[in-house]
Protein backbone atom coordinates (compact mmCIF):
# COMPACT_ATOMS: atom_id res chain seq x y z
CA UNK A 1 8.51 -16.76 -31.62
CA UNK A 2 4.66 -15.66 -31.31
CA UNK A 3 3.94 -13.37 -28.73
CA UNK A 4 2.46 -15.76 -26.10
CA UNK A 5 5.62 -17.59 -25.86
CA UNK A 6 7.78 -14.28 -25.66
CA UNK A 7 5.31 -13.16 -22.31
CA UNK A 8 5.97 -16.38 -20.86
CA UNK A 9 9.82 -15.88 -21.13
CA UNK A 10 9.82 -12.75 -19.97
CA UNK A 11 7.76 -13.44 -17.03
CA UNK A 12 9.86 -16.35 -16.09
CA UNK A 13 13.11 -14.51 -16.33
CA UNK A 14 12.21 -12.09 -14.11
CA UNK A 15 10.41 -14.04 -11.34
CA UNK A 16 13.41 -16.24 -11.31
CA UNK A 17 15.54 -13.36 -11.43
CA UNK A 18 14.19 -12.06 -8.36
CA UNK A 19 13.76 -15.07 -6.49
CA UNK A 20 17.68 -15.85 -7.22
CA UNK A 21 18.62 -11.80 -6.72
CA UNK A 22 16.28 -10.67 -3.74
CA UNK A 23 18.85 -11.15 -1.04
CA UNK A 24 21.43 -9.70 -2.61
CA UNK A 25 19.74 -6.71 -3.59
CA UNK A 26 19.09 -5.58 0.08
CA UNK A 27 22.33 -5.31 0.19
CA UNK A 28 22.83 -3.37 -2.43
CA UNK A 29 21.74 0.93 -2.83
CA UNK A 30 19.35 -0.28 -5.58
CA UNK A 31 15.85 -1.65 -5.09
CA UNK A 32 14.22 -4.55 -7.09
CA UNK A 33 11.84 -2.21 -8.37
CA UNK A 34 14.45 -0.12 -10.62
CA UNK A 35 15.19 -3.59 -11.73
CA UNK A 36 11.56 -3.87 -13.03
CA UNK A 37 11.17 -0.56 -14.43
CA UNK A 38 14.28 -1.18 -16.62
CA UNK A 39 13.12 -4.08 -17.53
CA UNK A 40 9.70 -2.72 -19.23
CA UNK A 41 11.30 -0.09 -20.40
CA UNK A 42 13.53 -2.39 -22.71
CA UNK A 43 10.48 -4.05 -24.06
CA UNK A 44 8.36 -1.44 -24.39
CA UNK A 45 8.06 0.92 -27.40
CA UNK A 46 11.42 2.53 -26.91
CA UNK A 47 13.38 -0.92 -26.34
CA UNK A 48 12.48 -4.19 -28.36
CA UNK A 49 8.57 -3.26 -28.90
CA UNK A 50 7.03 -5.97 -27.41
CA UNK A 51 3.87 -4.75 -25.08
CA UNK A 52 2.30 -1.45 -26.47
CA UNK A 53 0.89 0.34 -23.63
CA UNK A 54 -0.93 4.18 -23.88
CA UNK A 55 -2.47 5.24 -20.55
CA UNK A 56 -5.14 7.18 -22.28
CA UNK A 57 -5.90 4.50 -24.66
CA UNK A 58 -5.81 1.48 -21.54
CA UNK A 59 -6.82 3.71 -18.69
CA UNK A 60 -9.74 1.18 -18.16
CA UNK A 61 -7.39 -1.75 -17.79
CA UNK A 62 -4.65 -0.18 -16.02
CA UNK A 63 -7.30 1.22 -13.64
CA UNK A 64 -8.59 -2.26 -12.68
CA UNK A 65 -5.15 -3.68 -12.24
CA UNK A 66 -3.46 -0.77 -10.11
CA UNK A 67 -6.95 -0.64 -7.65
CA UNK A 68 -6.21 -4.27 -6.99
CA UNK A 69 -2.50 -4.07 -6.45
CA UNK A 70 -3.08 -1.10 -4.40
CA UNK A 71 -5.94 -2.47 -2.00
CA UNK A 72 -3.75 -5.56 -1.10
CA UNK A 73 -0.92 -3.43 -0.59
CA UNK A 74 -3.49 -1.36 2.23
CA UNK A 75 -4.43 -4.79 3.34
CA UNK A 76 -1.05 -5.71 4.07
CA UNK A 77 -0.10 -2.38 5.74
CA UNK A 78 -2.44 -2.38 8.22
CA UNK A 79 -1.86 -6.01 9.04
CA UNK A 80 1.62 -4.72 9.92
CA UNK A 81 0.66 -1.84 12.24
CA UNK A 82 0.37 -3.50 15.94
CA UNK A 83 -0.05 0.11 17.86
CA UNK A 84 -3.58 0.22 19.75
CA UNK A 85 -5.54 2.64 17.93
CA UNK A 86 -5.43 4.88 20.44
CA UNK A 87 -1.74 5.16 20.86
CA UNK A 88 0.32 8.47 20.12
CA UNK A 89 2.30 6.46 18.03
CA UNK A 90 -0.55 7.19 14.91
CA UNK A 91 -0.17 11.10 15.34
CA UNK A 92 2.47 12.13 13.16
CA UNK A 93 1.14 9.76 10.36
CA UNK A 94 -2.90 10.83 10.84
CA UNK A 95 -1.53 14.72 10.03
CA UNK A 96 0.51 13.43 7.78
CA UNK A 97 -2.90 12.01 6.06
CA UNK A 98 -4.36 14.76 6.75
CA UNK A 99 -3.06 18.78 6.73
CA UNK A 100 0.09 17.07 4.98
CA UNK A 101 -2.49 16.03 2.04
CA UNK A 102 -4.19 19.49 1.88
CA UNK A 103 -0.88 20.87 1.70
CA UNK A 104 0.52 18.67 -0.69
CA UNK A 105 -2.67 19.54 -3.49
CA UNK A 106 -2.33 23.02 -2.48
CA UNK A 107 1.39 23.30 -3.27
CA UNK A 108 1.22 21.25 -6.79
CA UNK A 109 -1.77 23.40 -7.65
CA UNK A 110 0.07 26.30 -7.76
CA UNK A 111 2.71 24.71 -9.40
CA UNK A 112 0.02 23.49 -11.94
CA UNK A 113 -1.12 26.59 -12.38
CA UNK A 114 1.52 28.86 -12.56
CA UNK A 115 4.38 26.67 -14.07
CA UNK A 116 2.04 24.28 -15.80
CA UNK A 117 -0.08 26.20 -16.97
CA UNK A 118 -3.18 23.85 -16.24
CA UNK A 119 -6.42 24.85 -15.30
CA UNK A 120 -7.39 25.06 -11.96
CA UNK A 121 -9.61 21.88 -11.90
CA UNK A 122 -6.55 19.84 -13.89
CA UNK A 123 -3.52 21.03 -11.40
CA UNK A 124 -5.39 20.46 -8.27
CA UNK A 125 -5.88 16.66 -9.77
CA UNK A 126 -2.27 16.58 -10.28
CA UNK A 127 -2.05 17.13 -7.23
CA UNK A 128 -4.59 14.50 -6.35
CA UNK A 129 -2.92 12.07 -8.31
CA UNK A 130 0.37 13.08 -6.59
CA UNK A 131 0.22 13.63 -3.43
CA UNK A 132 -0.51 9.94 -1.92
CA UNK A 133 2.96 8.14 -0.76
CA UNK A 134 3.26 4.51 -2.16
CA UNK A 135 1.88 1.54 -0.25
CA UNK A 136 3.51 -0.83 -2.86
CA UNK A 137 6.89 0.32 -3.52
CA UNK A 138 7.55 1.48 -0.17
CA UNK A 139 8.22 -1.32 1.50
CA UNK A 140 11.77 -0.60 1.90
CA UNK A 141 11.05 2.35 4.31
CA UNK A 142 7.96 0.98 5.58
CA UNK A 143 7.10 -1.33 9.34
CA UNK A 144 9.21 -4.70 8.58
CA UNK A 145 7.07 -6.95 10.27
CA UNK A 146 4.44 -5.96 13.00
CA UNK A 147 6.35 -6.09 16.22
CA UNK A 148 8.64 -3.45 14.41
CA UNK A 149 8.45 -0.66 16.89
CA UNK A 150 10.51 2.16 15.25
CA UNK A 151 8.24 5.51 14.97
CA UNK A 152 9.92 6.02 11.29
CA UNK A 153 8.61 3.29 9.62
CA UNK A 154 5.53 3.17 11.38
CA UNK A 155 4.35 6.69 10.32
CA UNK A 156 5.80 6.38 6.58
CA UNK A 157 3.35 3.27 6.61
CA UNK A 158 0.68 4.42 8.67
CA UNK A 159 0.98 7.72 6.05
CA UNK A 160 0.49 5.25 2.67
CA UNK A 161 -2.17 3.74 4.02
CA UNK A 162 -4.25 6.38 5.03
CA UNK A 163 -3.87 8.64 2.40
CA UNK A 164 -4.00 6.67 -0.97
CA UNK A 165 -7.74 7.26 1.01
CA UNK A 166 -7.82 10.65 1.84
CA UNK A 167 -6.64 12.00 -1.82
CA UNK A 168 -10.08 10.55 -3.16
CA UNK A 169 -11.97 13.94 -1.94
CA UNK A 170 -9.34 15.76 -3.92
CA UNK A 171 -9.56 13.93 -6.70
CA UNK A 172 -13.13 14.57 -6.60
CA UNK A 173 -13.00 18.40 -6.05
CA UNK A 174 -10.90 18.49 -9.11
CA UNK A 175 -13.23 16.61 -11.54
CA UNK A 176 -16.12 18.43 -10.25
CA UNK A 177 -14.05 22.16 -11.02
CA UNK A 178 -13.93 20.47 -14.51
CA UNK A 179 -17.36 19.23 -14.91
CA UNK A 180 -17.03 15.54 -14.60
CA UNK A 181 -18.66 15.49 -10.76
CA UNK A 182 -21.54 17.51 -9.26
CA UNK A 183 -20.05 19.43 -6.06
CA UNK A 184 -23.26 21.43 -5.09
CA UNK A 185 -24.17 24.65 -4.66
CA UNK A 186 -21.06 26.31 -2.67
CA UNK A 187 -19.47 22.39 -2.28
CA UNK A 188 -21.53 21.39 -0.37
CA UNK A 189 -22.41 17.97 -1.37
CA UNK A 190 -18.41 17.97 -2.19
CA UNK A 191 -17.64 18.30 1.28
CA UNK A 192 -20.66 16.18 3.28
CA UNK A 193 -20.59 12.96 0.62
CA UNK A 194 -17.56 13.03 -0.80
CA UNK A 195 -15.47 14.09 2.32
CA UNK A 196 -17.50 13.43 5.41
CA UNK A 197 -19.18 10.70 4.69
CA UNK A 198 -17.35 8.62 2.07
CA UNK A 199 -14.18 8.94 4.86
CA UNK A 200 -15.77 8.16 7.80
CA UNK A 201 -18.21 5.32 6.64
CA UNK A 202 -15.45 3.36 4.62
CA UNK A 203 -12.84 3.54 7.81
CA UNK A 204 -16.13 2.26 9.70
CA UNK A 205 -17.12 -0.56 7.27
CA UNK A 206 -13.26 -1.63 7.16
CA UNK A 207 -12.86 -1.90 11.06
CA UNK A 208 -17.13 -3.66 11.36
CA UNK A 209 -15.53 -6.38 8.69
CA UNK A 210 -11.82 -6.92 10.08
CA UNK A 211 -13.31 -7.20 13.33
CA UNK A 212 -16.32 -9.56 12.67
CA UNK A 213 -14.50 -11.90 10.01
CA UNK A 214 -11.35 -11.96 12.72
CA UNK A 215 -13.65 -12.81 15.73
CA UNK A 216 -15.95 -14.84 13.98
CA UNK A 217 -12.30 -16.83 12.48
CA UNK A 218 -11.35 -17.33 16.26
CA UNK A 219 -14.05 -18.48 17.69
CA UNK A 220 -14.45 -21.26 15.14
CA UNK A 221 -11.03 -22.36 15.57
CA UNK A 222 -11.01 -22.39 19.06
CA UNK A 223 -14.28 -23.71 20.37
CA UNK A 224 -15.27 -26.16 17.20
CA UNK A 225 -11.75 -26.42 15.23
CA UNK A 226 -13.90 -25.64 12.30
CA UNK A 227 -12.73 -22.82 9.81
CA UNK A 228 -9.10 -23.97 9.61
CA UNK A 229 -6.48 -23.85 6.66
CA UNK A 230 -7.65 -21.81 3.22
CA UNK A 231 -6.48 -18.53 5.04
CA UNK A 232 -5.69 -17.43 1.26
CA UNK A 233 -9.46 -17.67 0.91
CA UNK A 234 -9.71 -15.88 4.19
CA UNK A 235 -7.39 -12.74 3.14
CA UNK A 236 -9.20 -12.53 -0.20
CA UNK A 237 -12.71 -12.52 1.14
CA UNK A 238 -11.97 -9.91 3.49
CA UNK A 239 -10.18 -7.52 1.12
CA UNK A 240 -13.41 -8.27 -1.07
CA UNK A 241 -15.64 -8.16 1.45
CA UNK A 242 -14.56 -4.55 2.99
CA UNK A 243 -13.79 -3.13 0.13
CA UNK A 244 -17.21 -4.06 -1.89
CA UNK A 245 -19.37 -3.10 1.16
CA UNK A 246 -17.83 0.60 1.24
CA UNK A 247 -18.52 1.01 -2.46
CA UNK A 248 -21.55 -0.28 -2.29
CA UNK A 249 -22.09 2.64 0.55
CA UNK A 250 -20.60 5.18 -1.91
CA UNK A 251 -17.77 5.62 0.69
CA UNK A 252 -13.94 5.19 -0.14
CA UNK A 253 -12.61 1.35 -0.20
CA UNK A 254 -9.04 2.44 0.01
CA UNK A 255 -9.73 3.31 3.62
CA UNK A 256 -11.83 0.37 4.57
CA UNK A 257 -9.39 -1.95 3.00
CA UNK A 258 -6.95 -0.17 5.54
CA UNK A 259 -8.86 -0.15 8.38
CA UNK A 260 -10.20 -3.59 8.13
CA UNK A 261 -6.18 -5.01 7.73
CA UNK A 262 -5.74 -2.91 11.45
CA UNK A 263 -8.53 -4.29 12.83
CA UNK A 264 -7.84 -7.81 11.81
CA UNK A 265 -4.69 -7.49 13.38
CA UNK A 266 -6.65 -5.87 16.65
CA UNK A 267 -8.51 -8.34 16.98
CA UNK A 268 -5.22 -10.78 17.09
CA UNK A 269 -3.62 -8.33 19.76
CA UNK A 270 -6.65 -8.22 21.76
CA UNK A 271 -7.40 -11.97 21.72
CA UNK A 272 -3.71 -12.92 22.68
CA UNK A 273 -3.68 -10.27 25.33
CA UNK A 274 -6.81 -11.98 26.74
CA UNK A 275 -5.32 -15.47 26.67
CA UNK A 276 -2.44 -14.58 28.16
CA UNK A 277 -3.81 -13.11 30.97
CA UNK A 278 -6.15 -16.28 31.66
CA UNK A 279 -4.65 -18.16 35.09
CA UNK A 280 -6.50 -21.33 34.64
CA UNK A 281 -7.55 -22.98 31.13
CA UNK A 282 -9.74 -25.72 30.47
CA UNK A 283 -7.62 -29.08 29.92
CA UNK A 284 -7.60 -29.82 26.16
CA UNK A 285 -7.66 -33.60 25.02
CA UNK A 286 -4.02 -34.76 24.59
CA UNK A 287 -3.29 -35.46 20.39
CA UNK A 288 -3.85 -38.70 18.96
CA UNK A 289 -1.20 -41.15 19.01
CA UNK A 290 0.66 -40.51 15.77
CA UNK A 291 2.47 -43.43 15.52
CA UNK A 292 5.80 -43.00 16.74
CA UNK A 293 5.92 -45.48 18.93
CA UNK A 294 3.95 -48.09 16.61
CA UNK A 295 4.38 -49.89 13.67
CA UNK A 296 1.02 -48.54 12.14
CA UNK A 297 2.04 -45.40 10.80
CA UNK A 298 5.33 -43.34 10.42
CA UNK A 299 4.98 -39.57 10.46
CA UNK A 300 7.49 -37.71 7.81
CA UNK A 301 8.88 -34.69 8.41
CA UNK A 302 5.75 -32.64 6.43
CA UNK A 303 2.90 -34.57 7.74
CA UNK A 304 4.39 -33.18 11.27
CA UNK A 305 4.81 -29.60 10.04
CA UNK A 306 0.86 -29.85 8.68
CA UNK A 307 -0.40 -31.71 11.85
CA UNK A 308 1.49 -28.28 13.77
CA UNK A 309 0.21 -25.88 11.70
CA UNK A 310 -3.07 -27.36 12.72
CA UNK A 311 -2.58 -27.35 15.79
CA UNK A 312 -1.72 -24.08 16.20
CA UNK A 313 -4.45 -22.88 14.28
CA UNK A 314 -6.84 -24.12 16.94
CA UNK A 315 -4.73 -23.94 19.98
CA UNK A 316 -6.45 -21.57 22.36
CA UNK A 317 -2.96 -19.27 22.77
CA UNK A 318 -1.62 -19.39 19.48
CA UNK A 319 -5.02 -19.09 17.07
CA UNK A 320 -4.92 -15.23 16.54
CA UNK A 321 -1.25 -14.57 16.15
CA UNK A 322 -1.22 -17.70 13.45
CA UNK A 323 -4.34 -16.50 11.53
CA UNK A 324 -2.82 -12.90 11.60
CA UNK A 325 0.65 -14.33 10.48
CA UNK A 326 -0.92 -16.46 7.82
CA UNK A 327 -3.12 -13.30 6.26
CA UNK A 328 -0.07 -11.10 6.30
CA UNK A 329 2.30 -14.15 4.75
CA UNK A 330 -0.15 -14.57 1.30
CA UNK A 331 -0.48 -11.15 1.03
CA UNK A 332 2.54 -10.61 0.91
CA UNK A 333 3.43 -12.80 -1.34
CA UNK A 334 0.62 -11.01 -3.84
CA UNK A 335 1.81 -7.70 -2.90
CA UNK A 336 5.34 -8.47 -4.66
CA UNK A 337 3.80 -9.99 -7.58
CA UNK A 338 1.72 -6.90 -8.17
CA UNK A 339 4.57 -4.74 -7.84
CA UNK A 340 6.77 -6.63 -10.44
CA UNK A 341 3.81 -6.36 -12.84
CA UNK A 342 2.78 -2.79 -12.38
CA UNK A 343 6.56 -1.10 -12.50
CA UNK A 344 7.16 -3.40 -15.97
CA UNK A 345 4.21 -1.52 -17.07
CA UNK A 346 6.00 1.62 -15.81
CA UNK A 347 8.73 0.91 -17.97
CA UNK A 348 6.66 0.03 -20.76
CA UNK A 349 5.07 3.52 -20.75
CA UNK A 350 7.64 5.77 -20.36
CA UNK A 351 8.70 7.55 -23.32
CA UNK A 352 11.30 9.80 -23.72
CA UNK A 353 9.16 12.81 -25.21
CA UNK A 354 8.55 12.94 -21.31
CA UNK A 355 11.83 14.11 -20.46
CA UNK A 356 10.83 17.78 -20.66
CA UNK A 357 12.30 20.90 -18.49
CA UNK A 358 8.75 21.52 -17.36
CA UNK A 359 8.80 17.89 -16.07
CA UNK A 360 11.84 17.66 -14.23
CA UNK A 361 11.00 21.39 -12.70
CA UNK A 362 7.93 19.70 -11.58
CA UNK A 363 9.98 16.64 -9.99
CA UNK A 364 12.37 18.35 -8.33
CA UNK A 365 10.10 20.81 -6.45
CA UNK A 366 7.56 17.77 -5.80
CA UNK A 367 10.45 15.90 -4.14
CA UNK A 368 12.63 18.52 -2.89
CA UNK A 369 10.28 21.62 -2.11
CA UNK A 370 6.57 20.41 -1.92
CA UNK A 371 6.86 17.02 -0.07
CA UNK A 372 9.80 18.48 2.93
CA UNK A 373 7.34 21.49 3.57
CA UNK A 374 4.29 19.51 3.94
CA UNK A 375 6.21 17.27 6.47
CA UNK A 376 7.34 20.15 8.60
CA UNK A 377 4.08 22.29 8.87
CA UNK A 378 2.18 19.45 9.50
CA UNK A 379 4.12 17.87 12.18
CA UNK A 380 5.21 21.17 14.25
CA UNK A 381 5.05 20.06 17.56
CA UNK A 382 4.20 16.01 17.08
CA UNK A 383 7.07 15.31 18.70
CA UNK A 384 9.16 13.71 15.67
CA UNK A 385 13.00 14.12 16.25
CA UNK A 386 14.63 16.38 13.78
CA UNK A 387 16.55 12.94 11.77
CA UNK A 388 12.88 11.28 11.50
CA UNK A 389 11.62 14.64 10.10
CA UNK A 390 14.24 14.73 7.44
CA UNK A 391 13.95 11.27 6.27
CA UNK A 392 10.03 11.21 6.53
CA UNK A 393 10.18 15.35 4.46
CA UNK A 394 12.51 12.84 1.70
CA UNK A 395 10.69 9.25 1.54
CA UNK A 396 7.50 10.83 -0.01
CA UNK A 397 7.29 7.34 -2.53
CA UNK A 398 5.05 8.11 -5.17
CA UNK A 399 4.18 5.01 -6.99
CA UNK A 400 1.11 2.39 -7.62
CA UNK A 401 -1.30 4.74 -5.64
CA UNK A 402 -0.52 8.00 -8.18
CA UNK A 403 -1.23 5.48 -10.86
CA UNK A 404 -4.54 3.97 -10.17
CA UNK A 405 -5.65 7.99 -9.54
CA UNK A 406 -4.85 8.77 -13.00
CA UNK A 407 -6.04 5.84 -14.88
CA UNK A 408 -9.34 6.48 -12.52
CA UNK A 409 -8.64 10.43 -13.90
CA UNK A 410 -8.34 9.67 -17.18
CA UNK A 411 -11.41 7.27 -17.46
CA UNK A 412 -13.94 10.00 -16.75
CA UNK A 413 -13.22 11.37 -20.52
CA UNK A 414 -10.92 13.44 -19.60
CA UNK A 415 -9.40 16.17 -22.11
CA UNK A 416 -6.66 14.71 -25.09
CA UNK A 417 -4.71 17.73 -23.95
CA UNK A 418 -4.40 17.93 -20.75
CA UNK A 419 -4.41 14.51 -19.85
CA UNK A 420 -1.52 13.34 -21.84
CA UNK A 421 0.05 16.24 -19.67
CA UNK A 422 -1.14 14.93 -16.70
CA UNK A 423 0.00 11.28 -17.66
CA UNK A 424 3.43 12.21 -18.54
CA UNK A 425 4.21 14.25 -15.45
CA UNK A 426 2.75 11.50 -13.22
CA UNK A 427 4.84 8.50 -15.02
CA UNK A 428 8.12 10.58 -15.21
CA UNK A 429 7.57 11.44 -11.57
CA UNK A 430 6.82 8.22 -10.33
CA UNK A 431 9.94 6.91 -12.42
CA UNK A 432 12.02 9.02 -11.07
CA UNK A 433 10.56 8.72 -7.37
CA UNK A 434 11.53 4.74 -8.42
CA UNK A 435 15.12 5.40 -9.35
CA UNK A 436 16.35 7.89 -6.74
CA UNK A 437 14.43 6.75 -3.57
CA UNK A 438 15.29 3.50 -4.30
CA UNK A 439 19.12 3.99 -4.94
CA UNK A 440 18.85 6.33 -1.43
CA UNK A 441 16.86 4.12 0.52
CA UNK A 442 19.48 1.53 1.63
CA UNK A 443 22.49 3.55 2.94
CA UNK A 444 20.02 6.40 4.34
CA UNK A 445 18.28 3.71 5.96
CA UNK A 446 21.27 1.74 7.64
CA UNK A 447 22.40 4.76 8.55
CA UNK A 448 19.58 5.59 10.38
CA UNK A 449 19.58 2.16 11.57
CA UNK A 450 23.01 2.55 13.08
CA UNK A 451 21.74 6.21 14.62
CA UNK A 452 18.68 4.77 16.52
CA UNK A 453 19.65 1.00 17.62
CA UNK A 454 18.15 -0.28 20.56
CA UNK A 455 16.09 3.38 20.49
CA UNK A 456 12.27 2.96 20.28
CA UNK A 457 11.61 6.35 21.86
CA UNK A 458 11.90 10.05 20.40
């Protein structure tokens, strides 16, 4: 068989797979995406040689395809997080984002350095590239659906969303200690563009665009019934939108992606807060007569369900939590095909010349030294229970995010040398990261499940 017809096999086993699978694997301590990863490792160079990846030699490609699997995954996040903005609820997850990601770098660095035996500029991009939790293979840990009100998930996804942004100054620093970025005299153009600015303006430009396209979505729905179905066309041109209006701004899209999926779903919280607290509304013209009671026309059971959708899309009340519902549902849906694609890559690129002592030093302290400690100083006194800490100082998911840093890494002609070291420490760690949060994450989970029920407070 050519190799056309081999891709289209594969890709139909394994969406069928998973559609046939899915349920059962929830219940099971194994996550679909170990399923993946196996699954490009067996036809990649080590299994039946069928797709021939290099990171160094595709960084361009692989680049392009984790930035878009990782901005709808930031989308989707933040479509997911309900909490006004202003609630203490964001706290643990903004430090997290925050001193948690200076930490991190600083941690790996010296790893890098001493252990590693990488420059300065190349360990604190490994730690860059490592230090961002997973938006995309997360979702196990992560806010179910966004009236989930535990304080677990909502920081572990509050964390991935905000700081697959907040790496990009690090990233930065290190390419400019190497040469590849001008930092100024004493960092200062480091720190004013590439951390003041490029943060600040992107979370603006996200929340301007999720709140404009949102209103402006609403009010055509409700007061013309104009604007309504296509809300694939809806999620894509906002992801777009925000995220080409903070590069264009030199500011960081990652964050504006976020921001604009929170605000979007503000604007939904805000605008069915406001209906509901209207006494009196205007009388809306009953539906036309459909028929039932005629010998004209007879409904079937999908011309009702589109005539309802419909409805609701326009109906005063419901308009902003089916517009939110119907973002979040298609993006969704994308999110999980980008995640089978991406981890079969994965697969296809591991190797196992990779399997060195130096990398599974560097693994071990990563997930069992580097990411608990970062956790603990940076929420001292936030007011997470000691069981959250633990599990939040363990789910540190490294995945998509780490990827799209190093393919963006490895783009700027970055040493033969040291970036095949970088590459293999990042793959085998995010394989790994795969494997054992993923066989850990069910029982720990239902076990902290069973802990907390009916609990929604510290």
């Amino acid at each position: 068989m050519d190799q056309p017809t081999v891709w289209y096999l594969i890709v139909g086993f394994v969406f069928v797979l998973m559609a046939v699978a899915g349920s059962a694997l929830k219940r099971l301590p194994i996550s679909a995406a170990i399923l993946y990863l196996g699954i490009g490792f067996a036809i990649g160079p080590n299994g039946i040689a069928i797709l021939d990846l290099d990171f160094q030699r595709d960084a361009g490609i692989l680049e392009l395809l984790t930035e878009v699997a990782v901005i709808i995954s930031l989308f989707t996040a933040g479509l997911k997080l309900r909490a006004p903005v202003r609630s203490r609820v964001w706290i643990p997850a903004l430090r997290l984002a925050t001193l948690g990601m200076i930490i991190t770098v600083a941690l790996i660095a010296v790893v890098g350095v001493t252990l590693l035996d990488l420059s300065l500029g190349g360990a604190i991009l490994l730690g860059a590239v490592m230090a961002p939790t997973d938006p995309v293979l997360a979702s196990d840990v992560q806010t179910q659906h966004p009236y989930d009100r535990d304080r677990l998930r909502f920081s572990l996804t509050a964390e991935a969303g905000l700081n697959d942004g907040t790496a990009f100054p690090f990233v930065m620093l290190g390419l400019g200690l190497l040469g590849f970025h001008e930092l100024g005299a004493a960092g200062w153009r480091w720190f004013s563009i590439d951390l003041v600015w490029a943060t600040v303006a992107g979370l603006l430009v996200g929340a301007i665009s999720g709140t404009a396209v949102g209103r402006l979505i609403l009010y055509l729905r409700r007061e013309h019934n104009e604007a309504v179905g296509l809300d694939d066309f809806l999620t894509l041109g906002l992801i777009a939108l925000s995220y080409g209006a903070a590069l264009a701004i030199h500011s960081y899209g990652f964050l504006a992606v976020f921001a604009a999926g929170i605000a979007l779903r503000h604007v939904e919280q805000e605008s069915t807060a406001k209906e509901n607290n209207v006494r009196e509304e205007t009388a809306r013209p009953a539906p036309p007569d459909t028929g039932a009671n005629s010998n004209s026309t007879v409904m079937s059971p999908i011309d009702d369900l589109v005539e309802a959708d419909a409805a609701a899309a326009t109906d005063p009340k419901k308009a902003p939590a089916y517009m939110a519902r119907a973002v979040l549902q298609f993006n969704e849906s994308l999110e999980r095909m980008a995640e089978v694609a991406l981890v079969v890559f994965v697969g296809c690129l591991l190797d196992l010349s990779m399997l060195t002592w130096q990398a599974v030093l560097f693994v071990i302290l990563l997930m069992c030294i580097v990411r608990p400690i970062a956790a603990a100083v940076s929420l001292v006194k936030a007011g997470v229970s000691r069981d959250r800490l633990k599990l939040i100082g363990w789910f540190g998911v490294r995945g998509i995010g780490s990827l799209y840093y190093l393919a963006y890494v490895l783009s700027h002609d970055f040493p033969i040398a040291e970036g095949r070291q970088l590459a293999d420490l990042a793959l085998f760690a995010v394989a790994v990261s795969v494997v054992i949060h993923g066989t850990t994450v069910t029982p720990l989970m239902n076990r902290y499940g069973e802990r907390h029920k009916n609990k929604n407070t510290q």
